[in-house]
Protein backbone atom coordinates (compact mmCIF):
# COMPACT_ATOMS: atom_id res chain seq x y z
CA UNK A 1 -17.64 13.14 10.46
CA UNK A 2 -15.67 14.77 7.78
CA UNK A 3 -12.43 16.07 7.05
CA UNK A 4 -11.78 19.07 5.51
CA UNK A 5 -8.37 20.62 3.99
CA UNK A 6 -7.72 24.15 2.61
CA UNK A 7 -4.16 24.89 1.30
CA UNK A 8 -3.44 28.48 -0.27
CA UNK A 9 -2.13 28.39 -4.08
CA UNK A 10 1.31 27.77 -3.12
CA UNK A 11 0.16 24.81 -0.88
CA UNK A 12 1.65 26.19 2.18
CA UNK A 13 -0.57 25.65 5.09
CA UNK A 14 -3.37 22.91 5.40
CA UNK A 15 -5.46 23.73 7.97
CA UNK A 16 -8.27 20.73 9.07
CA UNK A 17 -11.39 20.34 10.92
CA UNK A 18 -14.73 18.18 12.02
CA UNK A 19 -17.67 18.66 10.47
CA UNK A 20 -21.49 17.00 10.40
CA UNK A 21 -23.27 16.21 7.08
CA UNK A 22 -26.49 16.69 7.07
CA UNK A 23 -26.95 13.88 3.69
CA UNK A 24 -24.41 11.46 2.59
CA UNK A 25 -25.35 12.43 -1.28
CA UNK A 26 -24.61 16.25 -0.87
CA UNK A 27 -23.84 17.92 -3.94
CA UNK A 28 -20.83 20.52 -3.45
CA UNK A 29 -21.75 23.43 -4.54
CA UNK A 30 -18.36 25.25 -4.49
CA UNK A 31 -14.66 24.24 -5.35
CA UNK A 32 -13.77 24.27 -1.49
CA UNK A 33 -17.23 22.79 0.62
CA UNK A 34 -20.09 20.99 0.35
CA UNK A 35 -23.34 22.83 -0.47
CA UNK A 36 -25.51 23.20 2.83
CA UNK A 37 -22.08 22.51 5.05
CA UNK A 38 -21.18 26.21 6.07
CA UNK A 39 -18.85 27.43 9.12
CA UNK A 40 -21.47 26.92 11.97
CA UNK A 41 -21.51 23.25 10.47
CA UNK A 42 -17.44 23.24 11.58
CA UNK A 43 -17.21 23.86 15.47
CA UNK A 44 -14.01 21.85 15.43
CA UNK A 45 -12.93 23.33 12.38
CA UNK A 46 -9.54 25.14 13.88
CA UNK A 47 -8.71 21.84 15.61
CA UNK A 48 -5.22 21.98 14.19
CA UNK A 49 -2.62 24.07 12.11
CA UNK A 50 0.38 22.41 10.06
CA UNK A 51 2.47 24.02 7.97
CA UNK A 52 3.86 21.87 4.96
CA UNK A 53 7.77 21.86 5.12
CA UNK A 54 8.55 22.97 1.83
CA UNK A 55 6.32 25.03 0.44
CA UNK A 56 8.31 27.84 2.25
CA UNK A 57 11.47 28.13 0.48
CA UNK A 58 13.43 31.44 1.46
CA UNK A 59 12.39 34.14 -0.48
CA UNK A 60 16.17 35.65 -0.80
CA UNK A 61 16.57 32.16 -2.86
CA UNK A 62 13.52 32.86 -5.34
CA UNK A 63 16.37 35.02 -7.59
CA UNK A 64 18.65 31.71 -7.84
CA UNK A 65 15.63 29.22 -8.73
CA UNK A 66 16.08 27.49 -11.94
CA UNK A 67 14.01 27.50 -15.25
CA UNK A 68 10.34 27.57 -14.68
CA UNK A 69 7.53 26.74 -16.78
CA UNK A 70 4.74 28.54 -18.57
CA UNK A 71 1.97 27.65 -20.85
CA UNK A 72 3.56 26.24 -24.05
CA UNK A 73 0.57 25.10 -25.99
CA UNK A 74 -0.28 27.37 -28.58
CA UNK A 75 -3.90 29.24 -28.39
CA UNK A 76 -4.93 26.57 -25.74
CA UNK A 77 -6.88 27.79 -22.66
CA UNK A 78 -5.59 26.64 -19.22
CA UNK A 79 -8.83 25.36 -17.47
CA UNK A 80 -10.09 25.33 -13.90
CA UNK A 81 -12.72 23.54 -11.46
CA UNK A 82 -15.66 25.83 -10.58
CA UNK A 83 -17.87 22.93 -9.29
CA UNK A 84 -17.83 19.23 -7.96
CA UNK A 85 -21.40 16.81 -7.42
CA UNK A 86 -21.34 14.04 -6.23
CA UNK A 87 -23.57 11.32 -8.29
CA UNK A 88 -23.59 8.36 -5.94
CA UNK A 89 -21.27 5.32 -5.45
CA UNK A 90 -21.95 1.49 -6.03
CA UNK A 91 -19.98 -1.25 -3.67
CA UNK A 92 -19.11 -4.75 -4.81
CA UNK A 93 -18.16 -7.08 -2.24
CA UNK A 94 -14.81 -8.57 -1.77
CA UNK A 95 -14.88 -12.18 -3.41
CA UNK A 96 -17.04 -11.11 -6.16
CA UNK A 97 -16.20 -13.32 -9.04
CA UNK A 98 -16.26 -12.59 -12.88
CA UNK A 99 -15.03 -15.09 -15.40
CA UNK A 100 -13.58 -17.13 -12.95
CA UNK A 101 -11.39 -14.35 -11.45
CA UNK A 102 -11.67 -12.33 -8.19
CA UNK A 103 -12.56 -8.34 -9.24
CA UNK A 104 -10.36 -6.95 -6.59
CA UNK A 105 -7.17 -4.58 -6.90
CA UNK A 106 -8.54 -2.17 -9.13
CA UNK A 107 -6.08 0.23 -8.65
CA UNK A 108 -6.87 2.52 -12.26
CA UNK A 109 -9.61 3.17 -14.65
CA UNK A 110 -9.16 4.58 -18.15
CA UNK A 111 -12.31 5.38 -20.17
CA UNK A 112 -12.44 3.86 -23.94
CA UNK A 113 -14.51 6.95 -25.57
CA UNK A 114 -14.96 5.27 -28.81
CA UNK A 115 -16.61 2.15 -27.42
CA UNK A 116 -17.96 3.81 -24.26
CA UNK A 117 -16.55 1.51 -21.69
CA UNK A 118 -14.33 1.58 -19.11
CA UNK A 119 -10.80 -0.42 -18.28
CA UNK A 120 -10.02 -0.93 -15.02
CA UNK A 121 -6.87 -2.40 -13.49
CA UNK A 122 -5.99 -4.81 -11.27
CA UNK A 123 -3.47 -4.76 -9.32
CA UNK A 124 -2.92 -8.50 -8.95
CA UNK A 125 0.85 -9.90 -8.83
CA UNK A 126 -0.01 -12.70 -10.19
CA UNK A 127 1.33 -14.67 -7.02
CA UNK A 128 -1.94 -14.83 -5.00
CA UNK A 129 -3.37 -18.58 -3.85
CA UNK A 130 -6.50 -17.76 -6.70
CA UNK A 131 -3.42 -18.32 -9.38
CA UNK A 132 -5.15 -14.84 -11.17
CA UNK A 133 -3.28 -13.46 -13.57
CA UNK A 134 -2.48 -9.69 -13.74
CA UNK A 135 -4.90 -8.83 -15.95
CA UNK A 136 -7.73 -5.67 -16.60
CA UNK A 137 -11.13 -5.69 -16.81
CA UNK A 138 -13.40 -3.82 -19.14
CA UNK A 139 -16.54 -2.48 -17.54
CA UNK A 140 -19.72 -1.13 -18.72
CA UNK A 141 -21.34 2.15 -16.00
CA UNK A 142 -24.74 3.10 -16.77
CA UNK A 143 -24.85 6.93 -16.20
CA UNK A 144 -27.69 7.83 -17.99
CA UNK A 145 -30.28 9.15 -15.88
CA UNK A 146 -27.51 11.15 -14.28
CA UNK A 147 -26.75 9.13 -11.03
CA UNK A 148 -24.52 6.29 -10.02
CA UNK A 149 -26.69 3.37 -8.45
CA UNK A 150 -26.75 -0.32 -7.48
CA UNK A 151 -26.64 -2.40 -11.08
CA UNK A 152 -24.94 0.82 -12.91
CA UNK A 153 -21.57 -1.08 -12.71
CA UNK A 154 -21.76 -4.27 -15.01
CA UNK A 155 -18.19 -6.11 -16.11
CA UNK A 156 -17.91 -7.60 -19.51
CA UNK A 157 -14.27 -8.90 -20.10
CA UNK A 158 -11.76 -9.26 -18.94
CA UNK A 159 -7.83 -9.89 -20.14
CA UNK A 160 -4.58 -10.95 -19.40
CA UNK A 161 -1.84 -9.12 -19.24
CA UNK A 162 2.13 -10.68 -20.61
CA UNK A 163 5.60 -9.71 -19.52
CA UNK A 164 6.84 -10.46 -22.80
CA UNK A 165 4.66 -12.22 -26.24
CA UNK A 166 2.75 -14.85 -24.56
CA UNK A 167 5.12 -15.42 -21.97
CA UNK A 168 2.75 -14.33 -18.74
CA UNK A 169 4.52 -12.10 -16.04
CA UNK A 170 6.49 -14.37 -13.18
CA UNK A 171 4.27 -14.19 -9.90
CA UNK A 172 5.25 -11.40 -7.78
CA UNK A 173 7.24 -10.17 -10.77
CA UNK A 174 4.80 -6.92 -11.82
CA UNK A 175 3.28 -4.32 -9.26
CA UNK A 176 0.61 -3.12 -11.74
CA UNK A 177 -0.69 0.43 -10.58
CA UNK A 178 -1.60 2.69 -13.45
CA UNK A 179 -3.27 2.40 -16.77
CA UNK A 180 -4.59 4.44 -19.33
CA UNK A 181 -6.34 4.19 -22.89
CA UNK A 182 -3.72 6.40 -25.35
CA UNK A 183 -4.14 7.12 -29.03
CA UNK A 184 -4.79 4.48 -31.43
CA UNK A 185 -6.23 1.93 -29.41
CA UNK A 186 -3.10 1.28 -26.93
CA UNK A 187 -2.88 1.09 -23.61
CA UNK A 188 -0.15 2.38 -21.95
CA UNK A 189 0.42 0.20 -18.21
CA UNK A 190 2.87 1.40 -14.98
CA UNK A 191 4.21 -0.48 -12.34
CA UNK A 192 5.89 0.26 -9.34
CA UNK A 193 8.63 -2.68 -9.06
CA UNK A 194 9.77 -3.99 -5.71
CA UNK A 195 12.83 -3.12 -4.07
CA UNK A 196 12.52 -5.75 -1.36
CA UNK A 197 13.09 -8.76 -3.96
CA UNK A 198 16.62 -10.10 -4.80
CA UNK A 199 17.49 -8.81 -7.52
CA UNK A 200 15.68 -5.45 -7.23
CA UNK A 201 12.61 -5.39 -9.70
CA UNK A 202 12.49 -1.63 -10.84
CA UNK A 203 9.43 0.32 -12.02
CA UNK A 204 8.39 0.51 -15.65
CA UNK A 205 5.93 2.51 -17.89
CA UNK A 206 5.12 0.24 -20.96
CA UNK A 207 2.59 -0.04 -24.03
CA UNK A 208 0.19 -2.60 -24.44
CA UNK A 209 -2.10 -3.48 -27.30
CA UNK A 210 -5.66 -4.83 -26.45
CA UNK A 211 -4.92 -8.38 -26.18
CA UNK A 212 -2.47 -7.32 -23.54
CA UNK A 213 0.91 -7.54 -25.24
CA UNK A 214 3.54 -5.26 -24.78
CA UNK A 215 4.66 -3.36 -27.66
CA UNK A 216 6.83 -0.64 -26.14
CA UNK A 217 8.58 0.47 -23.18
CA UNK A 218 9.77 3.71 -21.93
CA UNK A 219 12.98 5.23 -21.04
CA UNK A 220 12.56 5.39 -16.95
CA UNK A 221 15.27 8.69 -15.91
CA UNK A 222 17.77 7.01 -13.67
CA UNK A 223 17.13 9.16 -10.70
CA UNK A 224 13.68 6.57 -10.22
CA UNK A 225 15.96 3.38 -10.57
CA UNK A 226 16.36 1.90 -7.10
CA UNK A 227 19.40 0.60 -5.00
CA UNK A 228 17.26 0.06 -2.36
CA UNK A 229 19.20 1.99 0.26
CA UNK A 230 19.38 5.82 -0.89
CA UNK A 231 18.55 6.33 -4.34
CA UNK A 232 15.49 5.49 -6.40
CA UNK A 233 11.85 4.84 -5.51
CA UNK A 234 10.89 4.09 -2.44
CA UNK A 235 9.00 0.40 -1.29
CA UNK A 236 5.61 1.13 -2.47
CA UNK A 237 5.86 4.93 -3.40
CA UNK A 238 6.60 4.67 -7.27
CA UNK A 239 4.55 5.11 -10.08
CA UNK A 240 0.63 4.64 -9.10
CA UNK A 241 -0.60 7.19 -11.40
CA UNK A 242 -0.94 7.34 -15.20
CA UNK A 243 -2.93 9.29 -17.72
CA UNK A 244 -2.69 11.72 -20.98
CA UNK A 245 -3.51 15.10 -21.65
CA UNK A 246 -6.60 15.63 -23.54
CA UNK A 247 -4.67 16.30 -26.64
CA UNK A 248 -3.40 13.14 -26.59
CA UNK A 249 0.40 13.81 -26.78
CA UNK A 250 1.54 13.85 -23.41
CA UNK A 251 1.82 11.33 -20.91
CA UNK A 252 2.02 11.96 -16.77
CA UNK A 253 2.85 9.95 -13.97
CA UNK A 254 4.08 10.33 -10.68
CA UNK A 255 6.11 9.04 -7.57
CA UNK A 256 3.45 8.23 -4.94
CA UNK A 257 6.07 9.91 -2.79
CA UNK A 258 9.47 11.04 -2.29
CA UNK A 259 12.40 9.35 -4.28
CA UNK A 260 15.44 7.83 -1.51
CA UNK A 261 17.38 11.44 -2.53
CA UNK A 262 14.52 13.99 -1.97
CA UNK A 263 14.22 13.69 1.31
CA UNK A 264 11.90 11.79 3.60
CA UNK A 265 8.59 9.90 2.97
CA UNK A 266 5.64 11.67 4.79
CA UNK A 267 4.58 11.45 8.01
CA UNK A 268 2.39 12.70 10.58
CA UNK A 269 4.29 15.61 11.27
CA UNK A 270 5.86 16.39 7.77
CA UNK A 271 4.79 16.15 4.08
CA UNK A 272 7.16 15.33 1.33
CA UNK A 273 8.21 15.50 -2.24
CA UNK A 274 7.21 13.86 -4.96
CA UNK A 275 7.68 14.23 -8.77
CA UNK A 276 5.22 14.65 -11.53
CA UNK A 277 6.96 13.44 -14.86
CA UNK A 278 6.02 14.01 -18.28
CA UNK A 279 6.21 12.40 -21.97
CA UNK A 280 6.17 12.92 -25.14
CA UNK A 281 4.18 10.26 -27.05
CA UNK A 282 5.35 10.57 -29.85
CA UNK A 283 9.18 10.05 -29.51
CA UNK A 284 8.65 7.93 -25.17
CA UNK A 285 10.72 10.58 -24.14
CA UNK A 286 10.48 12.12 -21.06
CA UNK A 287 10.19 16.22 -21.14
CA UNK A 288 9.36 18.02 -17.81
CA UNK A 289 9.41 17.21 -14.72
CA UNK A 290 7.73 19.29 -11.45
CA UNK A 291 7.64 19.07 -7.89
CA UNK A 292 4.41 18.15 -5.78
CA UNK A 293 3.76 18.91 -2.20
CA UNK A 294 2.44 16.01 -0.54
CA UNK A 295 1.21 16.63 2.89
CA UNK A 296 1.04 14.89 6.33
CA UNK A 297 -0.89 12.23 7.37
CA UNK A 298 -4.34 12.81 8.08
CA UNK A 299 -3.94 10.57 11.23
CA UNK A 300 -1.77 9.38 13.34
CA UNK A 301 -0.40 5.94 13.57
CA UNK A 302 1.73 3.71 15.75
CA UNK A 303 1.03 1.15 13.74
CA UNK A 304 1.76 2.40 9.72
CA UNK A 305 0.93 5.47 7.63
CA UNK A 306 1.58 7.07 4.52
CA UNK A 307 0.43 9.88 2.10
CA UNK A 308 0.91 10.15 -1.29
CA UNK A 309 -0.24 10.95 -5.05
CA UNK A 310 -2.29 7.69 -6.27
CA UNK A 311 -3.81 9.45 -9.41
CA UNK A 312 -2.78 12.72 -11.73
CA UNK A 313 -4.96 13.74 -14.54
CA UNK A 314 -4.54 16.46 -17.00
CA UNK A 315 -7.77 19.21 -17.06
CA UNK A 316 -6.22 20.75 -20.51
CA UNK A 317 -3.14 20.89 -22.12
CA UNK A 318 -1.24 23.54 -20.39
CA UNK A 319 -0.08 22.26 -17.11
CA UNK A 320 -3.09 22.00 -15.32
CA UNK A 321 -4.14 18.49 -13.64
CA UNK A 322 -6.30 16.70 -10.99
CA UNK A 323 -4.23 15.40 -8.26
CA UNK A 324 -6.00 12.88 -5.92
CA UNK A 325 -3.83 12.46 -3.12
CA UNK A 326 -4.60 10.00 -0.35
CA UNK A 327 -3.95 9.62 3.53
CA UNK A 328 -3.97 6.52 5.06
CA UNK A 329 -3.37 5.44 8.68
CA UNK A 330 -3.96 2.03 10.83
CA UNK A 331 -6.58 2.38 13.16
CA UNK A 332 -7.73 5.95 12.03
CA UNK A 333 -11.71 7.13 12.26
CA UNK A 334 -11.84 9.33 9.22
CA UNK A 335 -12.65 8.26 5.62
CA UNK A 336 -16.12 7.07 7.29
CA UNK A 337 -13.84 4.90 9.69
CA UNK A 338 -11.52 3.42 7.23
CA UNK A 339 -8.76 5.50 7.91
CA UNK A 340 -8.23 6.75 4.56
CA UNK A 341 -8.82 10.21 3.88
CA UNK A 342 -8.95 10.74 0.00
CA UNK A 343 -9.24 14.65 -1.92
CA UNK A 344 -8.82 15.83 -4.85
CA UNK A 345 -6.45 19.09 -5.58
CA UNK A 346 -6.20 20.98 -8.68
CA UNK A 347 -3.08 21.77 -9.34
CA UNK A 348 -0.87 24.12 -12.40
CA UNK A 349 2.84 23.72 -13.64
CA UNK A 350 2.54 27.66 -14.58
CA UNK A 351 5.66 28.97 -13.17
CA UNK A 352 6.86 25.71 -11.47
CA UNK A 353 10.50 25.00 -11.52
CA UNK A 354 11.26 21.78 -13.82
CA UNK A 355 13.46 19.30 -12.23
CA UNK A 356 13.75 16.92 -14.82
CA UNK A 357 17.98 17.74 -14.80
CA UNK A 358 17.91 17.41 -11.45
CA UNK A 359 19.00 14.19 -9.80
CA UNK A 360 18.20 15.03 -5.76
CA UNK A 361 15.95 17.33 -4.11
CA UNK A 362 17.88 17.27 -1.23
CA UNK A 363 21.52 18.62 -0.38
CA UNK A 364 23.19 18.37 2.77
CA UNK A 365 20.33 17.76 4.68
CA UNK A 366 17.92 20.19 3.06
CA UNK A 367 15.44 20.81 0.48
CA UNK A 368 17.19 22.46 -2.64
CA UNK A 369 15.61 26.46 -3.69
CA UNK A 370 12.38 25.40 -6.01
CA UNK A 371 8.73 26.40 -6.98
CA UNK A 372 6.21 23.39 -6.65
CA UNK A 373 3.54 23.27 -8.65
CA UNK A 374 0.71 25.71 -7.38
CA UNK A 375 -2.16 23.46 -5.37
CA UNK A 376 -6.03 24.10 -4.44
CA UNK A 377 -8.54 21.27 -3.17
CA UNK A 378 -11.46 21.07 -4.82
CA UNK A 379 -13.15 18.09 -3.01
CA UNK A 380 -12.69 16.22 0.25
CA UNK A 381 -14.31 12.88 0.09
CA UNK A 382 -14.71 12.85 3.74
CA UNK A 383 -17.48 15.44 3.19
CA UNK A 384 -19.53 12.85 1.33
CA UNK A 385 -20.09 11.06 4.89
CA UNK A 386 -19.63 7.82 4.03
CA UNK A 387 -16.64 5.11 4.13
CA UNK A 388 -14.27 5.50 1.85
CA UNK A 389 -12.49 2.54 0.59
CA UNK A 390 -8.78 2.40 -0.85
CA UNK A 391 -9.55 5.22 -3.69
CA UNK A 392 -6.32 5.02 -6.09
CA UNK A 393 -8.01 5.01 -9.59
CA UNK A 394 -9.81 8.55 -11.40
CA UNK A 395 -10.81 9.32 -14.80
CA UNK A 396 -12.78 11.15 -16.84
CA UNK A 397 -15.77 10.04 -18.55
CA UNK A 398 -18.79 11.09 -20.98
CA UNK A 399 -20.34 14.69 -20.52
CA UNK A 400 -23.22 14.78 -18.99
CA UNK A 401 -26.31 17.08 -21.14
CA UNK A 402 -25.56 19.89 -19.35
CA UNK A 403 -22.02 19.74 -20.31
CA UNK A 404 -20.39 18.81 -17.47
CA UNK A 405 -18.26 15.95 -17.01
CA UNK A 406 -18.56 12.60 -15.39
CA UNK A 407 -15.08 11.96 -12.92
CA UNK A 408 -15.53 8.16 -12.28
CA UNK A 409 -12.94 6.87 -9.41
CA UNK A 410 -12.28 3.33 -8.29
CA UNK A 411 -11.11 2.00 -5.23
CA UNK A 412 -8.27 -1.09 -4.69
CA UNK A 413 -9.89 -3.28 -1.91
CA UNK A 414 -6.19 -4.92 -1.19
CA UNK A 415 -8.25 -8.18 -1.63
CA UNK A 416 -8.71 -7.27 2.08
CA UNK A 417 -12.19 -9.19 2.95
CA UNK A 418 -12.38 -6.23 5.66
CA UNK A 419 -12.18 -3.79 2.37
CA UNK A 420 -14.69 -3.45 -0.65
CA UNK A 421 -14.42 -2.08 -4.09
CA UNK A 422 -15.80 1.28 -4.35
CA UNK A 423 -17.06 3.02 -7.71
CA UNK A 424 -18.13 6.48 -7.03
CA UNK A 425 -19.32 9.37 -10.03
CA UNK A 426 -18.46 12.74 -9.55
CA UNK A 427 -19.61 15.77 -11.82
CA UNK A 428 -17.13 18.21 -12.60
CA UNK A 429 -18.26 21.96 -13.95
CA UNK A 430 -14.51 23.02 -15.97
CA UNK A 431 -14.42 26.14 -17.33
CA UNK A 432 -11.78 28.08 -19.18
CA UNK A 433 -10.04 30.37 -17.16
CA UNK A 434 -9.83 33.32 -19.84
């Protein structure tokens, strides 16, 4: 069975349905289905309607919105998605060892063009019974004959990372969820914190050098620092995502989900707000923020849901990104009967209202007058009919000969012996929309 989700370019209305796949290795063929999947393949495909809360601000407020953006970058094209394959996938048990740790957690993946590998995070605290330490791992995928398959996925290192010098991070005292490969050989690592500790451990975005020592941190805004009550990140909904603009001089994360003042977290009736933030690497500053739909659950749940943003990533450098946002719900059948139910949206800041002055989304009950970013799907992986692990991790790796590129994505298997970590390739046509 698959799931799939249309939302027009404002992200307004998500409309789903039930579909058969004829091959779980379909290629899509378009930015919105699979190729061979067409609406006689759908005959649930109305099964339900649900309009997004706020997408739909009152027009008569569109004259009072504040400052949006447009494309800054000088002569650079905005780009766009005009086709999605998928290349195959490659599992690796839960309990797999390497170098005396468990490979588990691997919540990002950054791509290392310059020594064509990849480096994949784990999302260990530190505070498990193995006594792991939270550390990466550097990994070696064999695309060449243009297809992901068993014994493409080969690690070759791996390495610690510190709090501080040498001084390795206190267990439980690190909830490391993004990671990317920046500009002169740093890394540049996000965690989410923990608001249920006493005291409060907040999230951080810091720099890391290859042997895994910090050498910078950045200025979080205050509006993310949490009281644990009513302000700040939410338990869990911080910053999973991290990655850089193809230029190199801007880095993006995002809240997984709505901060305490922007309103509720998702559910199965609502979506929620969440914030895509921007730096500047050259000064850590932060220098835009913008405003991301999330929607519903997929699912139900009497047990525990959530939707959110686990991964952004930049197509050029003019506002336009992937977002991969991911449903998951206890005891749901989709995702292959996982109950996660992963796609990937393109998404543009063109016109967008930045946020980054503003402290709460929310006023007396109510969203504040804004313009989210503009958001498309371009793949469901539910229309890959197969199970779909934890996806959280999604980068972009070497072009393939006919010039597209390779979109590699990792899954974080909780350590869950129930779960397994999931590498799956993707090719990705982008074009230049001019």
């Amino acid at each position: 069975m698959l799931l799939w989700i249309f939302r027009c370019r404002r992200g307004t209305l998500m409309v789903s349905g039930f579909a058969w796949l004829s091959s779980p290795k379909a290629a899509c063929a378009c930015p919105f289905r699979p190729k061979g999947v067409t609406m006689e393949h759908h005959p649930f495909r109305l099964l339900h309607r649900r309009l997004v809360p706020f997408a739909v601000v009152a027009l008569a407020l569109l004259l009072a919105l504040p400052a949006t953006a447009a494309p800054t970058s000088g002569g650079d094209p905005a780009r766009t998605v005009v086709d999605v394959e998928f290349l195959g996938e490659v599992i690796i048990p839960t309990g797999t060892l390497f170098d005396g740790t468990e490979i588990g957690g691997l919540s990002s993946i950054t791509y290392g063009q310059g020594r064509g590998v990849y480096h994949t995070l784990s999302d260990d605290q530190g505070n498990r019974p193995t006594g792991d330490p939270v550390r990466y791992y550097t990994v070696v995928i064999d695309l060449d004959d243009g297809a992901l398959d068993d014994g493409d996925v080969t690690f070759v290192g791996v390495t610690q990372l510190y709090e501080k010098g040498k001084t390795p991070f206190a267990p439980g005292g690190v909830d490391p969820e993004g990671f990317v490969f920046g500009r002169q050989g740093v890394f540049y690592m996000s965690s989410e914190g923990n608001i249920l500790t006493e005291p409060i451990i907040d999230p951080f975005i810091r720099r890391y050098n290859p042997n895994g020592r910090m050498t910078a941190e950045l200025p979080i805004p205050d509006k993310y620092i949490p009281n644990g009550v009513d302000w700040g990140v939410r338990q869990n909904l911080a910053f999973e995502s991290l990655n850089v603009t193809p230029d190199g001089r801007l880095l993006v994360t995002a809240g997984e989900g709505a901060l305490f003042q922007d309103g509720p977290a998702s559910t199965f009736a609502d979506g929620s707000l969440a914030r895509i933030l921007t730096y500047d690497n050259a000064n850590r500053r932060a220098v835009s923020e913008f405003v991301y739909e999330v929607g519903p659950w997929a699912e139900p749940s009497s047990v525990f849901g959530v939707n959110g943003i686990v991964e952004v990533l930049p197509i050029d450098n003019v506002g336009t990104s992937l977002v991969m946002e991911r449903s998951f719900s206890v005891g749901g059948v989709l995702g292959g009967g996982t109950g996660n139910v992963v796609v990937i949206n393109e998404i543009s800041n063109a016109g967008a209202t930045d946020v980054l002055e503003v402290d709460a989304l929310y006023k007396g009950g109510s969203p504040i007058a804004l313009t989210p970013v503009s958001v498309w799907e371009v793949f469901a992986f539910d229309d890959l009919g197969i199970p779909i692990d934890n996806i959280e991790g999604m980068t972009f790796g070497p072009d393939l000969p006919d010039g597209r590129q390779t979109l590699v994505i990792v899954s974080d298997n909780n350590f869950n012996p129930s779960q397994f970590t999931q590498f799956i390739v993707l090719a990705v046509d982008i074009q230049a929309t001019d």
